[in-house]
C-alpha atoms as a PDB file:
ATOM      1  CA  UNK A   1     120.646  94.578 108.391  1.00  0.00           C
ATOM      2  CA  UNK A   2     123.343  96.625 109.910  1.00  0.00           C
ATOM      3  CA  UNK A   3     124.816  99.934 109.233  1.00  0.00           C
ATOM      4  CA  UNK A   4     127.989 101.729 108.559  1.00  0.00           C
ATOM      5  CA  UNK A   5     129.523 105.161 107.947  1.00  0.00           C
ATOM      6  CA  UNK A   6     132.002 104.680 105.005  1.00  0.00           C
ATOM      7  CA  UNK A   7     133.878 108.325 104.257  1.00  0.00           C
ATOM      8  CA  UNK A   8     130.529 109.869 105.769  1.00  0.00           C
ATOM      9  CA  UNK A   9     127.943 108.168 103.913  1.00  0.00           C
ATOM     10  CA  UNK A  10     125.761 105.102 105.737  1.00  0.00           C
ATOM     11  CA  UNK A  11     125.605 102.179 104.333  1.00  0.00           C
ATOM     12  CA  UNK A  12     123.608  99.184 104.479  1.00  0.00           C
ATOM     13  CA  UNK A  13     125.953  95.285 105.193  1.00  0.00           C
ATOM     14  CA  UNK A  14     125.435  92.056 106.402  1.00  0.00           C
ATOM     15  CA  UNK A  15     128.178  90.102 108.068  1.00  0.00           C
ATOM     16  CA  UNK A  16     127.765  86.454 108.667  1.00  0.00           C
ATOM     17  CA  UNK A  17     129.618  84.821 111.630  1.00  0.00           C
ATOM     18  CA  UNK A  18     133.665  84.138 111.504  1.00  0.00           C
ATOM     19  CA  UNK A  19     134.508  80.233 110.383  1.00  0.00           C
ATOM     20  CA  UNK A  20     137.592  78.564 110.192  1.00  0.00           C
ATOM     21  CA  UNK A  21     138.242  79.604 106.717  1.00  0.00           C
ATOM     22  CA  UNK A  22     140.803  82.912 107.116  1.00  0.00           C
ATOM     23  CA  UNK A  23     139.490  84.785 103.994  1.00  0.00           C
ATOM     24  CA  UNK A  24     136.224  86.730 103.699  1.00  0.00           C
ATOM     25  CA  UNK A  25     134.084  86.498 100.897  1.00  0.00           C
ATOM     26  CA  UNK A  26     132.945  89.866  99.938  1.00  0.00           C
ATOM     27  CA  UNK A  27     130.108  90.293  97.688  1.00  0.00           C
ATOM     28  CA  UNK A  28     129.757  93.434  95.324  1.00  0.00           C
ATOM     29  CA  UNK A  29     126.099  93.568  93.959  1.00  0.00           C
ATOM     30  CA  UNK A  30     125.609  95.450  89.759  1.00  0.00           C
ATOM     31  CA  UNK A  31     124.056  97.977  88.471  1.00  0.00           C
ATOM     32  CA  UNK A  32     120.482  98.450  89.710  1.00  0.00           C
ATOM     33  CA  UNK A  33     120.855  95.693  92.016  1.00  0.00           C
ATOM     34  CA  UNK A  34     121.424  95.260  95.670  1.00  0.00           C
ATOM     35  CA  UNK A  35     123.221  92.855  98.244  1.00  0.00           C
ATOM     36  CA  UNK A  36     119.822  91.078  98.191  1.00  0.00           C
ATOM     37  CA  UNK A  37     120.216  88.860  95.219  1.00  0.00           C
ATOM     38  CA  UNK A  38     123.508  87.345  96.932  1.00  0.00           C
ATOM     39  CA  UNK A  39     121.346  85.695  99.345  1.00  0.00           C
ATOM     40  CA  UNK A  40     120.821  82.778  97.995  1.00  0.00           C
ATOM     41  CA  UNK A  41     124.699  82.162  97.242  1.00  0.00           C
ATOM     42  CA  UNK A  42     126.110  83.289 100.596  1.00  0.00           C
ATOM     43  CA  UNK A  43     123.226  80.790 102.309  1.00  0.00           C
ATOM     44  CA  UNK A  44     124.996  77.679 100.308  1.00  0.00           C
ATOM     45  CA  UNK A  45     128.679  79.292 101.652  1.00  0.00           C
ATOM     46  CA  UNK A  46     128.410  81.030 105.066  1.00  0.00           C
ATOM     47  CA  UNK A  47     128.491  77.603 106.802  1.00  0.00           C
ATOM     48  CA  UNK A  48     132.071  77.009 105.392  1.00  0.00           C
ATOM     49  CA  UNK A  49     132.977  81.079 104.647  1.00  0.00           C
ATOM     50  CA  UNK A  50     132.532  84.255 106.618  1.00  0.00           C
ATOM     51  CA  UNK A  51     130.508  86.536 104.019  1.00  0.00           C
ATOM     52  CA  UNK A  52     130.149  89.780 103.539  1.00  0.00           C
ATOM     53  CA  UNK A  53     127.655  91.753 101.300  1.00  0.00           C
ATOM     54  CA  UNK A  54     126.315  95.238 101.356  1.00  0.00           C
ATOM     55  CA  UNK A  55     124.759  97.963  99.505  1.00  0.00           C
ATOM     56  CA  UNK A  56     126.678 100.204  97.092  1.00  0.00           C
ATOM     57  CA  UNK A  57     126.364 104.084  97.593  1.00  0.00           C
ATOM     58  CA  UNK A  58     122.986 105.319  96.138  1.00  0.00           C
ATOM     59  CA  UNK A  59     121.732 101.746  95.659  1.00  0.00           C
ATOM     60  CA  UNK A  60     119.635  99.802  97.645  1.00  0.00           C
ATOM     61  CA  UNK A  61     118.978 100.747 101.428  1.00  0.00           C
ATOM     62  CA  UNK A  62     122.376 102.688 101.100  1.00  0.00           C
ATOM     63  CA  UNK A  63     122.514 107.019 100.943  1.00  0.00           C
ATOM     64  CA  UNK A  64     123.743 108.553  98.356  1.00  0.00           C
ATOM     65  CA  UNK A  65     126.463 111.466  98.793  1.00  0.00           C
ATOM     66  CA  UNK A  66     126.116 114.718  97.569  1.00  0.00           C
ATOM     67  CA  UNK A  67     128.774 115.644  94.937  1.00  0.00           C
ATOM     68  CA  UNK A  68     130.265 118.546  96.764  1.00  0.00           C
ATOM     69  CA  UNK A  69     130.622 116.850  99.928  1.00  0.00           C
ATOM     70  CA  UNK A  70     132.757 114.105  98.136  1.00  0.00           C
ATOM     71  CA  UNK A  71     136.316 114.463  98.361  1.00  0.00           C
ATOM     72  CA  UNK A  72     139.033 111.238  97.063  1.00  0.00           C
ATOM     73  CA  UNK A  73     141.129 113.054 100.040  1.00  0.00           C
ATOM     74  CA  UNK A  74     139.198 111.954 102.759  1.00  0.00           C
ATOM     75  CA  UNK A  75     140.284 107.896 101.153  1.00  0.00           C
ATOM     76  CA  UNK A  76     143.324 107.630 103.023  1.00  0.00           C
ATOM     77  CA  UNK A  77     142.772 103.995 103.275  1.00  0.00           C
ATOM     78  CA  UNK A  78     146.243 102.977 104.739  1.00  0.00           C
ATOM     79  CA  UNK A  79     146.403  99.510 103.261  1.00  0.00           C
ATOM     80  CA  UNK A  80     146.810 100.577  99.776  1.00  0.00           C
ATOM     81  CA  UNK A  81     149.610 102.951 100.854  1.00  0.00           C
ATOM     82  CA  UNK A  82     152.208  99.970 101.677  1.00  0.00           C
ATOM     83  CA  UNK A  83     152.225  98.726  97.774  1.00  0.00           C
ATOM     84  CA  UNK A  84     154.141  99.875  94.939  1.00  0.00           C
ATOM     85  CA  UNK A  85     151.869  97.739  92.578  1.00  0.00           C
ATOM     86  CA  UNK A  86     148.608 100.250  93.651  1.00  0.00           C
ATOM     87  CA  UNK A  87     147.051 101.344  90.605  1.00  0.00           C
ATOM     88  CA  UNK A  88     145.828 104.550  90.726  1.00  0.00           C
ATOM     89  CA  UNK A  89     142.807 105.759  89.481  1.00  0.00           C
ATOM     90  CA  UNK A  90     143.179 108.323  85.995  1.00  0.00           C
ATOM     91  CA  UNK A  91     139.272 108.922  85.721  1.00  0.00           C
ATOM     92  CA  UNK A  92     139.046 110.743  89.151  1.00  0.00           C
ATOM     93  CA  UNK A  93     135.084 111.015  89.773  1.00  0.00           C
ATOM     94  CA  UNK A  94     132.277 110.161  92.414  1.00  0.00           C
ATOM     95  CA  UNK A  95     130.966 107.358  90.061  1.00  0.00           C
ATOM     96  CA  UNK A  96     134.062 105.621  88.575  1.00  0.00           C
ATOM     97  CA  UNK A  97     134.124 101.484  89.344  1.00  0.00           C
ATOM     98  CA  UNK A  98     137.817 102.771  91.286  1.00  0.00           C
ATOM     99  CA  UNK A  99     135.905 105.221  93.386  1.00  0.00           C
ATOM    100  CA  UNK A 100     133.556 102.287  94.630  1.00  0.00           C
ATOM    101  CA  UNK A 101     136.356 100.584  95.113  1.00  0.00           C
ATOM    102  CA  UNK A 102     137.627 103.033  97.354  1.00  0.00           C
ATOM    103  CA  UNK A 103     134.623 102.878  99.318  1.00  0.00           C
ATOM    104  CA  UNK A 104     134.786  98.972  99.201  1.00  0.00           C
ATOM    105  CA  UNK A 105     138.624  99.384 100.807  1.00  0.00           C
ATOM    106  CA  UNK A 106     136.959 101.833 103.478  1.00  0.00           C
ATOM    107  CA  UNK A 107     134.876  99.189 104.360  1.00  0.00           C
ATOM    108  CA  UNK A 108     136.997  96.401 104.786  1.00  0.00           C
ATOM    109  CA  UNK A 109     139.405  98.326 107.238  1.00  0.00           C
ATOM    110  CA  UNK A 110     136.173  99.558 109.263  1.00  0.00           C
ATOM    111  CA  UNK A 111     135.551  95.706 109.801  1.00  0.00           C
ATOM    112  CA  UNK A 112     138.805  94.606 110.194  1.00  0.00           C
ATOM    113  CA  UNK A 113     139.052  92.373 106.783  1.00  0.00           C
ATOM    114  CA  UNK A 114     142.334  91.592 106.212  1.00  0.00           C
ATOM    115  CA  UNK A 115     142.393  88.819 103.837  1.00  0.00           C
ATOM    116  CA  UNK A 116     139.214  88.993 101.065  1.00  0.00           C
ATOM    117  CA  UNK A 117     138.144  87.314  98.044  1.00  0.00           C
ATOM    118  CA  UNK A 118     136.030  89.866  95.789  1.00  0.00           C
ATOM    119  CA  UNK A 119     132.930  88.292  94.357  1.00  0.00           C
ATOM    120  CA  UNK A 120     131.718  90.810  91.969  1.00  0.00           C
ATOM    121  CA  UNK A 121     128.433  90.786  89.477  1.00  0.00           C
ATOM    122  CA  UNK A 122     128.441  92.934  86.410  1.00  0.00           C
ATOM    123  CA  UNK A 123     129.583  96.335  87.384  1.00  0.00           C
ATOM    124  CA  UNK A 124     130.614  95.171  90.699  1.00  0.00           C
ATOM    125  CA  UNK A 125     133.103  93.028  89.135  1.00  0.00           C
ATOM    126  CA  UNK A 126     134.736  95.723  87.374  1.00  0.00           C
ATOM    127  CA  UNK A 127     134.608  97.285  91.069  1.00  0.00           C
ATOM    128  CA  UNK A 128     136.219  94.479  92.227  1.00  0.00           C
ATOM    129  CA  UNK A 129     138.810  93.987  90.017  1.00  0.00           C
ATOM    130  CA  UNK A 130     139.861  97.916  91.101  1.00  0.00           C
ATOM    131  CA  UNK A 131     139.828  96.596  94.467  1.00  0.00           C
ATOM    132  CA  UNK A 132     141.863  94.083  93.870  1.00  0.00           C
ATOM    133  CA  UNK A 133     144.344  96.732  92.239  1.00  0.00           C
ATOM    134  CA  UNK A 134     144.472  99.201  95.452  1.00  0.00           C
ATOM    135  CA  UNK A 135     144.518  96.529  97.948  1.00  0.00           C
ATOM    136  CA  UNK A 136     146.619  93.794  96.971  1.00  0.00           C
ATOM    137  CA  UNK A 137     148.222  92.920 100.165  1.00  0.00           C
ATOM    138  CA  UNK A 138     144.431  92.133 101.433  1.00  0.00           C
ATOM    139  CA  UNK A 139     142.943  90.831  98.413  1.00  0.00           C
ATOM    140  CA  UNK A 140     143.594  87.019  97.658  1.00  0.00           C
ATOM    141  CA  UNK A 141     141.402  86.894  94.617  1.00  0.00           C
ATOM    142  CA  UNK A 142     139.051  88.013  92.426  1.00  0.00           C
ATOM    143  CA  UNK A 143     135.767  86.296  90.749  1.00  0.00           C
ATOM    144  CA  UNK A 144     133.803  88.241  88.339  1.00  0.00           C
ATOM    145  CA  UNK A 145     130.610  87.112  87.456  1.00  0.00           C
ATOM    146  CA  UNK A 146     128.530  87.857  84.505  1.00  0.00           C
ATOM    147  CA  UNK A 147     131.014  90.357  83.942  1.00  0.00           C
ATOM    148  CA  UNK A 148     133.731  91.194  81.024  1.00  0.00           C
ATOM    149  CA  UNK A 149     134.366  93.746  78.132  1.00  0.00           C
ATOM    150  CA  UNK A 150     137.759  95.682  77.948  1.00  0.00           C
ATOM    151  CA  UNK A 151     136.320  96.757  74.149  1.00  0.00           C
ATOM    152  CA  UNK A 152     135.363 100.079  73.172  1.00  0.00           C
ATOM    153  CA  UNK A 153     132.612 100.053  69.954  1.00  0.00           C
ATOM    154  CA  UNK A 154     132.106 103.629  69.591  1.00  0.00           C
ATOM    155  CA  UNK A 155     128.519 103.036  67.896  1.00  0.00           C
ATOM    156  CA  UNK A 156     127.386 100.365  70.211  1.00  0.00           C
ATOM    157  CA  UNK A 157     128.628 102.335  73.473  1.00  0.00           C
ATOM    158  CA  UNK A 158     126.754 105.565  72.684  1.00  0.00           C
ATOM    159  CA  UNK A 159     123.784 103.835  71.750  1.00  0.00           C
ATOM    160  CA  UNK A 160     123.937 101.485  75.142  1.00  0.00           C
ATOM    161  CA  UNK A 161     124.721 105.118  76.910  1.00  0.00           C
ATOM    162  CA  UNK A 162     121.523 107.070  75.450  1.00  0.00           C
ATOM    163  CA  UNK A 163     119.302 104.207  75.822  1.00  0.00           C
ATOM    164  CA  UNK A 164     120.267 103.328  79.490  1.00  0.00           C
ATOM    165  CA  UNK A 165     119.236 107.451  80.097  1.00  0.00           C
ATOM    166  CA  UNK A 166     116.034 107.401  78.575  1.00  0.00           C
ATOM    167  CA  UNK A 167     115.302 103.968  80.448  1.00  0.00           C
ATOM    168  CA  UNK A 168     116.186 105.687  84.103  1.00  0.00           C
ATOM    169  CA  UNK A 169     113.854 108.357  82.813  1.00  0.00           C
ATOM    170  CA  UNK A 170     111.066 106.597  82.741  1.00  0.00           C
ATOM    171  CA  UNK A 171     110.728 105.069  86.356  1.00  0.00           C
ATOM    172  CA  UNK A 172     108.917 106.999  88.172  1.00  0.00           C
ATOM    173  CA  UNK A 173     107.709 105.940  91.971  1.00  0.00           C
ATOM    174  CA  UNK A 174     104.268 104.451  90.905  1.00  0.00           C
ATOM    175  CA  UNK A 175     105.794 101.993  88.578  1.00  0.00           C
ATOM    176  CA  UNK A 176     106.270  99.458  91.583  1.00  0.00           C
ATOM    177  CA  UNK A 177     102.238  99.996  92.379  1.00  0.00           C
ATOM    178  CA  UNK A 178     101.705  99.076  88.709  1.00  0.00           C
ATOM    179  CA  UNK A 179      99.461  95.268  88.162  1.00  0.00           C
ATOM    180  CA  UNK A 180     101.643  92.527  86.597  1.00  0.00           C
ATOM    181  CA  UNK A 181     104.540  95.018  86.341  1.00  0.00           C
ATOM    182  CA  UNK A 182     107.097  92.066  87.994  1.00  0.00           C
ATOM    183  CA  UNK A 183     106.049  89.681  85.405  1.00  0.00           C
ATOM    184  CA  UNK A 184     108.446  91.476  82.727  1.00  0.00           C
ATOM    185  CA  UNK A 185     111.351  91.658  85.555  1.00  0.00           C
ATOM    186  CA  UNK A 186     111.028  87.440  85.588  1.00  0.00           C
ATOM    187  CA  UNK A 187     112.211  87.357  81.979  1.00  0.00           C
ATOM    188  CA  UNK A 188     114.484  90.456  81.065  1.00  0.00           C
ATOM    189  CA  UNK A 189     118.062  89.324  81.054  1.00  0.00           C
ATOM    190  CA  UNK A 190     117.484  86.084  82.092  1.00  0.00           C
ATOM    191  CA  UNK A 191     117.656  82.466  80.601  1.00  0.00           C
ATOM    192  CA  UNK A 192     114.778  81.562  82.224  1.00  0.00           C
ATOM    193  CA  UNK A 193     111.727  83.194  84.547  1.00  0.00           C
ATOM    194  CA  UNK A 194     112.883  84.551  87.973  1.00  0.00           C
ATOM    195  CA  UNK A 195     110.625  83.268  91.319  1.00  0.00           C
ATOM    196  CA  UNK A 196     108.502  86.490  90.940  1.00  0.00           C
ATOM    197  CA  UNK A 197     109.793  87.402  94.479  1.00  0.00           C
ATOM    198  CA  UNK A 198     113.130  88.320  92.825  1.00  0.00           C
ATOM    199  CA  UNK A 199     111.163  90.207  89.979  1.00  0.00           C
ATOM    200  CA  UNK A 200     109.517  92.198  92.500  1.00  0.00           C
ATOM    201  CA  UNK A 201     112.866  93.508  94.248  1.00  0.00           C
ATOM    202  CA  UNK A 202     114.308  93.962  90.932  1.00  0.00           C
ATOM    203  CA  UNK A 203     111.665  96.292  90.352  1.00  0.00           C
ATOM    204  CA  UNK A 204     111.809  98.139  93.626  1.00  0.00           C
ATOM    205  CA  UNK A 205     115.523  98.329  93.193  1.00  0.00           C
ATOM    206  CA  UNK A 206     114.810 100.235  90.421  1.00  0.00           C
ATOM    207  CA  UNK A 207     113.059 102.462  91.228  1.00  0.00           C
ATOM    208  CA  UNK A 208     114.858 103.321  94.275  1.00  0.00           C
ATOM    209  CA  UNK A 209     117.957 104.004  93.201  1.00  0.00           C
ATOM    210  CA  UNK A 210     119.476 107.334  93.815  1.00  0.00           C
ATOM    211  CA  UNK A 211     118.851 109.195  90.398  1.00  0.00           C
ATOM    212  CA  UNK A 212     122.603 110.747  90.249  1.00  0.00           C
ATOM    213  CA  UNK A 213     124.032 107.659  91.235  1.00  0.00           C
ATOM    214  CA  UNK A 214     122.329 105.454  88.783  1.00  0.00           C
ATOM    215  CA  UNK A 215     122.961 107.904  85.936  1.00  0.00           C
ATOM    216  CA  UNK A 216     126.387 108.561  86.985  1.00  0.00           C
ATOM    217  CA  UNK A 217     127.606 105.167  87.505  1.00  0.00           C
ATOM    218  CA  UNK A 218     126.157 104.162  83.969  1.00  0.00           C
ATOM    219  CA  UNK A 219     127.927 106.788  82.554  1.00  0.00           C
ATOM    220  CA  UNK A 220     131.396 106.972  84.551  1.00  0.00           C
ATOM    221  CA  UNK A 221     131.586 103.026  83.892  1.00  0.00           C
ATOM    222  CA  UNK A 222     131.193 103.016  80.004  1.00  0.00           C
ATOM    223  CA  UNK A 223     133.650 106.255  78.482  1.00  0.00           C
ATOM    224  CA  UNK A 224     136.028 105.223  75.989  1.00  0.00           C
ATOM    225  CA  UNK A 225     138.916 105.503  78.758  1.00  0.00           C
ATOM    226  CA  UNK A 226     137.363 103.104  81.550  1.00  0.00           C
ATOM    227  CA  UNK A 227     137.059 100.926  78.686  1.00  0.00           C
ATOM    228  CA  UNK A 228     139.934 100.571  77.134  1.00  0.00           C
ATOM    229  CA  UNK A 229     141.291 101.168  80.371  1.00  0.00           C
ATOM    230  CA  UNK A 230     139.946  98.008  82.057  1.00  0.00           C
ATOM    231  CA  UNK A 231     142.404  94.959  80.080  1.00  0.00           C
ATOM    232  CA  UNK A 232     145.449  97.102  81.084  1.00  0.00           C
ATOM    233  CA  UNK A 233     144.136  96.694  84.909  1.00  0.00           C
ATOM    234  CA  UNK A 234     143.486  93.299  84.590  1.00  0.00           C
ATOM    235  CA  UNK A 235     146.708  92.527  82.952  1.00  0.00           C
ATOM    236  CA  UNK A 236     148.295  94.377  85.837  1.00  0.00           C
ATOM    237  CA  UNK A 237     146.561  92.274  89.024  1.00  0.00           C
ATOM    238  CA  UNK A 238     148.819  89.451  90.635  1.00  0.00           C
ATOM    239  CA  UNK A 239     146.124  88.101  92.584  1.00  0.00           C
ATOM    240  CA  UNK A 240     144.023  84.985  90.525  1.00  0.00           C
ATOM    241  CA  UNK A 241     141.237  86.339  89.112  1.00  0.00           C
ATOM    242  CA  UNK A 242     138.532  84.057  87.581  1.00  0.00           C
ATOM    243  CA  UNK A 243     135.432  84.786  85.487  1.00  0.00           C
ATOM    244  CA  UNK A 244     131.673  83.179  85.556  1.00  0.00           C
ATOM    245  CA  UNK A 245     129.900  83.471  82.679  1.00  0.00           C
ATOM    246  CA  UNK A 246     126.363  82.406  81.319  1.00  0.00           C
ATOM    247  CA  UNK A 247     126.143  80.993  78.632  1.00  0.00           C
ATOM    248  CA  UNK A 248     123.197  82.276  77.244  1.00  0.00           C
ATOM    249  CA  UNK A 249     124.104  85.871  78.820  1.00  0.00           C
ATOM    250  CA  UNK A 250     123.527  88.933  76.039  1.00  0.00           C
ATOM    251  CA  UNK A 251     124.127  91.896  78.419  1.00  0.00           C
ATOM    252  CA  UNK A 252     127.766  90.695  78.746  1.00  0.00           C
ATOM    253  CA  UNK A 253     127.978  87.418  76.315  1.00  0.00           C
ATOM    254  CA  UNK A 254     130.607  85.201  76.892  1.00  0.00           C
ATOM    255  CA  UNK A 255     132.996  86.199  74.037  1.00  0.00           C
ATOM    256  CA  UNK A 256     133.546  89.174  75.977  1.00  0.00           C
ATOM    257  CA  UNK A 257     134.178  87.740  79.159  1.00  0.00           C
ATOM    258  CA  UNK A 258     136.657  85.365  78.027  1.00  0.00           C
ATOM    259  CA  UNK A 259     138.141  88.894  76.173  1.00  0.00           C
ATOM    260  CA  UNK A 260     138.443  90.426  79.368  1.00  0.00           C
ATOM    261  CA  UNK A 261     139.918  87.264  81.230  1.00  0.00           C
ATOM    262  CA  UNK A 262     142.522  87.216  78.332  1.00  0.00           C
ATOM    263  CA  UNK A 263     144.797  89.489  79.677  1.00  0.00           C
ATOM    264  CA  UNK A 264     145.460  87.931  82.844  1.00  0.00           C
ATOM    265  CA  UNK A 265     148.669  85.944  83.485  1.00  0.00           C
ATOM    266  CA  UNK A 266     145.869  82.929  84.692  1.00  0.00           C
ATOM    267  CA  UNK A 267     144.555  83.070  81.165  1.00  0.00           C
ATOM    268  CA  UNK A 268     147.793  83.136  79.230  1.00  0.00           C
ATOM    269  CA  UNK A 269     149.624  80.662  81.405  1.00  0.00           C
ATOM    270  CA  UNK A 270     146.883  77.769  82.248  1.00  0.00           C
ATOM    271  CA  UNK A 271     143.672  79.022  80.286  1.00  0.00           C
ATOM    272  CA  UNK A 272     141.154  77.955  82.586  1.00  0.00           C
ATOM    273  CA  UNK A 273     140.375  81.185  84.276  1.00  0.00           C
ATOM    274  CA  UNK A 274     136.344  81.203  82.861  1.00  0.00           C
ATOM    275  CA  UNK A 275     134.152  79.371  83.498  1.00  0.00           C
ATOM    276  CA  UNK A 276     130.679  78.790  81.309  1.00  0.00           C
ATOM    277  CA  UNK A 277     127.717  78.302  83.421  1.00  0.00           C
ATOM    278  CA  UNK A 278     125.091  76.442  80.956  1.00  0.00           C
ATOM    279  CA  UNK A 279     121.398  77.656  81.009  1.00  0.00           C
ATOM    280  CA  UNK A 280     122.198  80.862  82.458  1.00  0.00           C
ATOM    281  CA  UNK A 281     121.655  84.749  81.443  1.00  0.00           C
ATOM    282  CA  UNK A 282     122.783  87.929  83.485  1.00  0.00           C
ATOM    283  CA  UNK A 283     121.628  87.009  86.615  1.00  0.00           C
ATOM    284  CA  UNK A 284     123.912  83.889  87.418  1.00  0.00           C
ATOM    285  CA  UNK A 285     123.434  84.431  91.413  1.00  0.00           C
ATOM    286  CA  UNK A 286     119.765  84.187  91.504  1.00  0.00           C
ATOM    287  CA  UNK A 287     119.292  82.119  88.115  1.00  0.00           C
ATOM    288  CA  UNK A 288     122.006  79.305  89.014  1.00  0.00           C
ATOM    289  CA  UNK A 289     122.829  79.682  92.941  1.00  0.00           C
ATOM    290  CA  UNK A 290     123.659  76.275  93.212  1.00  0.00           C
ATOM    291  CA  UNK A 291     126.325  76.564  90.632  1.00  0.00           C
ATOM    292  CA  UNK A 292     127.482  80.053  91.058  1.00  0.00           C
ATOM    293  CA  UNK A 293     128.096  78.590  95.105  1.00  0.00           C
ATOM    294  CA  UNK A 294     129.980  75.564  93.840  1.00  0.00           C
ATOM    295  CA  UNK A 295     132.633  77.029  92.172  1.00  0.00           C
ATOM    296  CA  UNK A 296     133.437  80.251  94.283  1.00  0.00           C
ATOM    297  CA  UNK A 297     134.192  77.290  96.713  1.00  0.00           C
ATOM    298  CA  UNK A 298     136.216  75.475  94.190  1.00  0.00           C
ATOM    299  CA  UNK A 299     138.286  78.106  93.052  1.00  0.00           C
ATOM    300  CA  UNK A 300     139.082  79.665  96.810  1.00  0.00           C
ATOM    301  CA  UNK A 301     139.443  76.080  98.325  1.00  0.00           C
ATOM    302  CA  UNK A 302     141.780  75.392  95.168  1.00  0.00           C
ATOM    303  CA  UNK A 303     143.586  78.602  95.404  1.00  0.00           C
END
């Protein structure tokens, strides 16, 4: 693991070694997650692919920043200033998908990535399509995995929102000491049982998580704006963007992916922009790795 200061906060990457290939595939991990679970996928693509993965801010083995030393001043990432097509971001906050996106774009020009697909699971495919929005000169494409939505049902948002607080509530440090407790992480979300090495980072992941940043990101990510918000920025991207869904997913079910992948010109000129993965849940990356590696190589070989 290696170590970087993006706009003051450290955070945690792994680089794999340059190839022939001129794009970098850069991996943006979900909610509750960490660059961990991309492991399996970048070992099927680094031979073939330089890959990139690291640890959002407040997740994983990467710090957290305090509100009030935040400031979207201090992103003056130069790229995004060359573009007329730049979307800029109307929810201005510390835990918006665009302000992740800004410290994505920090990251690439502290490593000298140029040219970048953005892999993205779940919320970090909402992060990456914002990337792919601020950066477009450096961004070549976009794949968003187990990720969609672009609808707003009031009912079924506020219920998702109070229930995702009283579930960060309730995870306090011991629950990782806690007998058996990684048998219930092999089954939640999934279409089938996790190795229980996998449930037993998902646990710790958990529980580690920076309390403002898990809280904040859950709630920044699913007002009414970002929502409706989100078809408008897809509709807006020039880059290809392509969507992998599971098929039995029902945190983000297909019928809302292939909503979301509707309003890109991919969708509406050729149709062919998702991509159902059978057998599969939320967890595509560690569920079907195999898969998940086969067609990021299709679609960036292809593109």
């Amino acid at each position: 693991m290696a170590t970087i200061e993006i706009l003051g906060v450290p955070h945690a990457y792994e680089l794999t070694a340059p190839t022939s290939c001129p794009h970098t595939l850069v991996f943006v991990h979900g909610w509750l997650n960490s660059r961990g679970y991309w492991q399996p996928t970048i070992s099927r693509l680094s031979t073939d692919f330089q890959c990139l993965s690291y640890d959002l801010r407040g997740f994983g083995e990467s710090k957290p920043k305090a509100k009030t030393d935040y400031s979207r001043e201090q992103t003056s990432f130069s790229l995004t200033s060359t573009s007329s097509d730049a979307v800029a971001d109307p929810f201005d906050s510390l835990y918006t998908p665009s302000a992740y996106a800004q410290d994505l774009a920090a990251l690439l020009q502290q490593l000298n990535i140029t040219s970048a697909w953005l892999i993205g699971h779940d919320l970090g495919g909402t992060i990456a399509l914002w990337g792919s929005a601020q950066m477009p000169e450096y961004v070549k494409g976009v794949i968003c995995i187990n990720a969609g939505g672009g609808i707003y049902l009031k009912e079924a948002f506020e219920q998702f929102r109070s229930t995702g607080q009283r579930f960060l509530q309730i995870r306090p440090r011991w629950l990782s000491h806690l007998p058996l407790i990684d048998l219930l992480f092999t089954r939640t979300s999934v279409a089938r049982p996790l190795e229980r090495h996998w449930a037993r980072q998902r646990v710790i992941d958990f529980v580690i998580a920076d309390p403002e940043a898990a809280l904040g990101t859950l709630l920044d990510s699913t007002t009414e704006e970002e929502i409706n918000h989100l078809p408008q920025l897809v509709s807006q991207i020039k880059q290809p963007v392509y969507f992998l869904a599971g098929a039995e997913d029902k945190v983000m079910e297909p019928k809302y992916v292939r909503h979301l992948a509707s309003f890109h010109p991919l969708f509406q000129y050729c149709g062919d922009n998702v991509i159902e993965i059978p057998d599969c849940g939320h967890l595509a990356m560690l569920e079907q790795p195999d898969a998940v590696a086969s067609h990021i190589r299709s679609i960036v070989d292809g593109a």
